[in-house]
Protein backbone atom coordinates (compact mmCIF):
# COMPACT_ATOMS: atom_id res chain seq x y z
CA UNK A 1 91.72 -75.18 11.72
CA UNK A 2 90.37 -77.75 9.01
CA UNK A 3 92.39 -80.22 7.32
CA UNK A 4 91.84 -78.18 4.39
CA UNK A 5 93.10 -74.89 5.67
CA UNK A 6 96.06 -77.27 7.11
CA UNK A 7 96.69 -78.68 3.84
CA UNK A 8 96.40 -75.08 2.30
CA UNK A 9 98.90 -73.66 4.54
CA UNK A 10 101.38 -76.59 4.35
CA UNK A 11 101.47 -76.18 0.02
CA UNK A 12 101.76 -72.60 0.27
CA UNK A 13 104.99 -72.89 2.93
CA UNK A 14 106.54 -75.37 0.67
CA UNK A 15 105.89 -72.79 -2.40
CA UNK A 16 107.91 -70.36 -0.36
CA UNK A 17 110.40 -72.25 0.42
CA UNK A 18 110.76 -73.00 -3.19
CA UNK A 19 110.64 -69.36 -4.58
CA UNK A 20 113.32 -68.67 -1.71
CA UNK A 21 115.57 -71.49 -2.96
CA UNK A 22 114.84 -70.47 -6.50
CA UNK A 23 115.83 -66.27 -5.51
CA UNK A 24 118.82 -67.94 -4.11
CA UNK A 25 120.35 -70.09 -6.69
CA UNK A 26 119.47 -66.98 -9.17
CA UNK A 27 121.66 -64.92 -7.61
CA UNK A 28 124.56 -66.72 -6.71
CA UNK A 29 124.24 -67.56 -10.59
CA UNK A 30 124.18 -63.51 -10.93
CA UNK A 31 127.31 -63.47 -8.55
CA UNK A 32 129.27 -66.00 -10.48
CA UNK A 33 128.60 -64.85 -13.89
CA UNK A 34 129.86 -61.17 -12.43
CA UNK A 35 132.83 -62.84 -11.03
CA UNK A 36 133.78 -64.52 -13.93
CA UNK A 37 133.68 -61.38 -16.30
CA UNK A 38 135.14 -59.59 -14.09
CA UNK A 39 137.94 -62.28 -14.18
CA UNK A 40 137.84 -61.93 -17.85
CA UNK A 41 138.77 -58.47 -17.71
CA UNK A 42 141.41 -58.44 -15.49
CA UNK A 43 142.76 -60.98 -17.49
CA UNK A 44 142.27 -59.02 -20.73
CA UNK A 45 143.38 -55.52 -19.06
CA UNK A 46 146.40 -57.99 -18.32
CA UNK A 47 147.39 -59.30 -21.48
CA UNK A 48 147.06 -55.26 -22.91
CA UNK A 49 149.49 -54.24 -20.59
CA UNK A 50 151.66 -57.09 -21.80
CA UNK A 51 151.42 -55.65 -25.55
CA UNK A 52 151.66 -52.55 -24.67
CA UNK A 53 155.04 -52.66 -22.91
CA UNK A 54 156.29 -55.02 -25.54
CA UNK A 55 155.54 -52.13 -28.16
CA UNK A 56 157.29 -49.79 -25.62
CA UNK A 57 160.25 -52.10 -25.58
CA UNK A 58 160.24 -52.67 -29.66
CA UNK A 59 159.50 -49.05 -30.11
CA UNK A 60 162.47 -48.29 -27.79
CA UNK A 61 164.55 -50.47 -29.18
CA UNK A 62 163.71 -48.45 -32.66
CA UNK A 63 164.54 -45.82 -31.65
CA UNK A 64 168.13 -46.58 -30.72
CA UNK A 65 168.80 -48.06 -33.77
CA UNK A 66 167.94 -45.31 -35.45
CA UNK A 67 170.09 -43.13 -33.01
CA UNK A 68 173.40 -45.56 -33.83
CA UNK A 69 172.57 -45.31 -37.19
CA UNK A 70 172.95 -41.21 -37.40
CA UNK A 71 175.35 -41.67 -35.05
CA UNK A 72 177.66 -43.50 -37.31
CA UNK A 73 176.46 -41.76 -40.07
CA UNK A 74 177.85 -38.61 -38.17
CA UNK A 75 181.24 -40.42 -37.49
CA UNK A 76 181.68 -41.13 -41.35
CA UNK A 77 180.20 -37.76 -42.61
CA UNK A 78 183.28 -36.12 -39.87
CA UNK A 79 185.92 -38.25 -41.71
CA UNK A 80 185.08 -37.27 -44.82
CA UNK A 81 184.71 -33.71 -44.13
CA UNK A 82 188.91 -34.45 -42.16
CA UNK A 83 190.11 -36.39 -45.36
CA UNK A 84 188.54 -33.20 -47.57
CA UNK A 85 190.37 -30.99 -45.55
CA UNK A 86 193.63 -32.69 -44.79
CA UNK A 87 193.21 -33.22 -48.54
CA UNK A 88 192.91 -30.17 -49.57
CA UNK A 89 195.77 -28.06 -47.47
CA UNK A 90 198.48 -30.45 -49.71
């Protein structure tokens, strides 16, 4: 073998060996981009969650107002409806 075909075969190993290095950088640069949305979405599937049970809880919460507020509407509407009768038989 020359020196040429030496010198040729030498450059093109070390052009390999570059592209490989290159192929591999690329795609652990694929792999961390992937890993960090994916840690982006678990963190926003999180924080919905979060808001969504905290509108369960306020919407909850509503609700049982609303239910003590008929109920004591009920309470006063049944003394009325006592003090018309009670009224009324004297």
């Amino acid at each position: 073998m020359s020196n040429i075909e030496q010198a040729v075969q030498a450059e093109a190993g070390k052009a390999q060996a570059e592209a490989e290095c290159q192929a591999e950088h690329a795609a652990q640069s694929v792999k961390d981009a992937a890993g960090a949305t994916a840690g982006a979405a678990a963190d926003a599937a999180g924080a919905a969650a979060d808001s969504a049970q905290l509108q369960q809880h306020r919407a909850a919460d509503a609700v049982q107002e609303a239910a003590d507020q008929v109920a004591h509407t009920a309470e006063g509407a049944a003394a009325a409806v006592k003090d018309t009768v009670a009224g009324g038989g004297h």
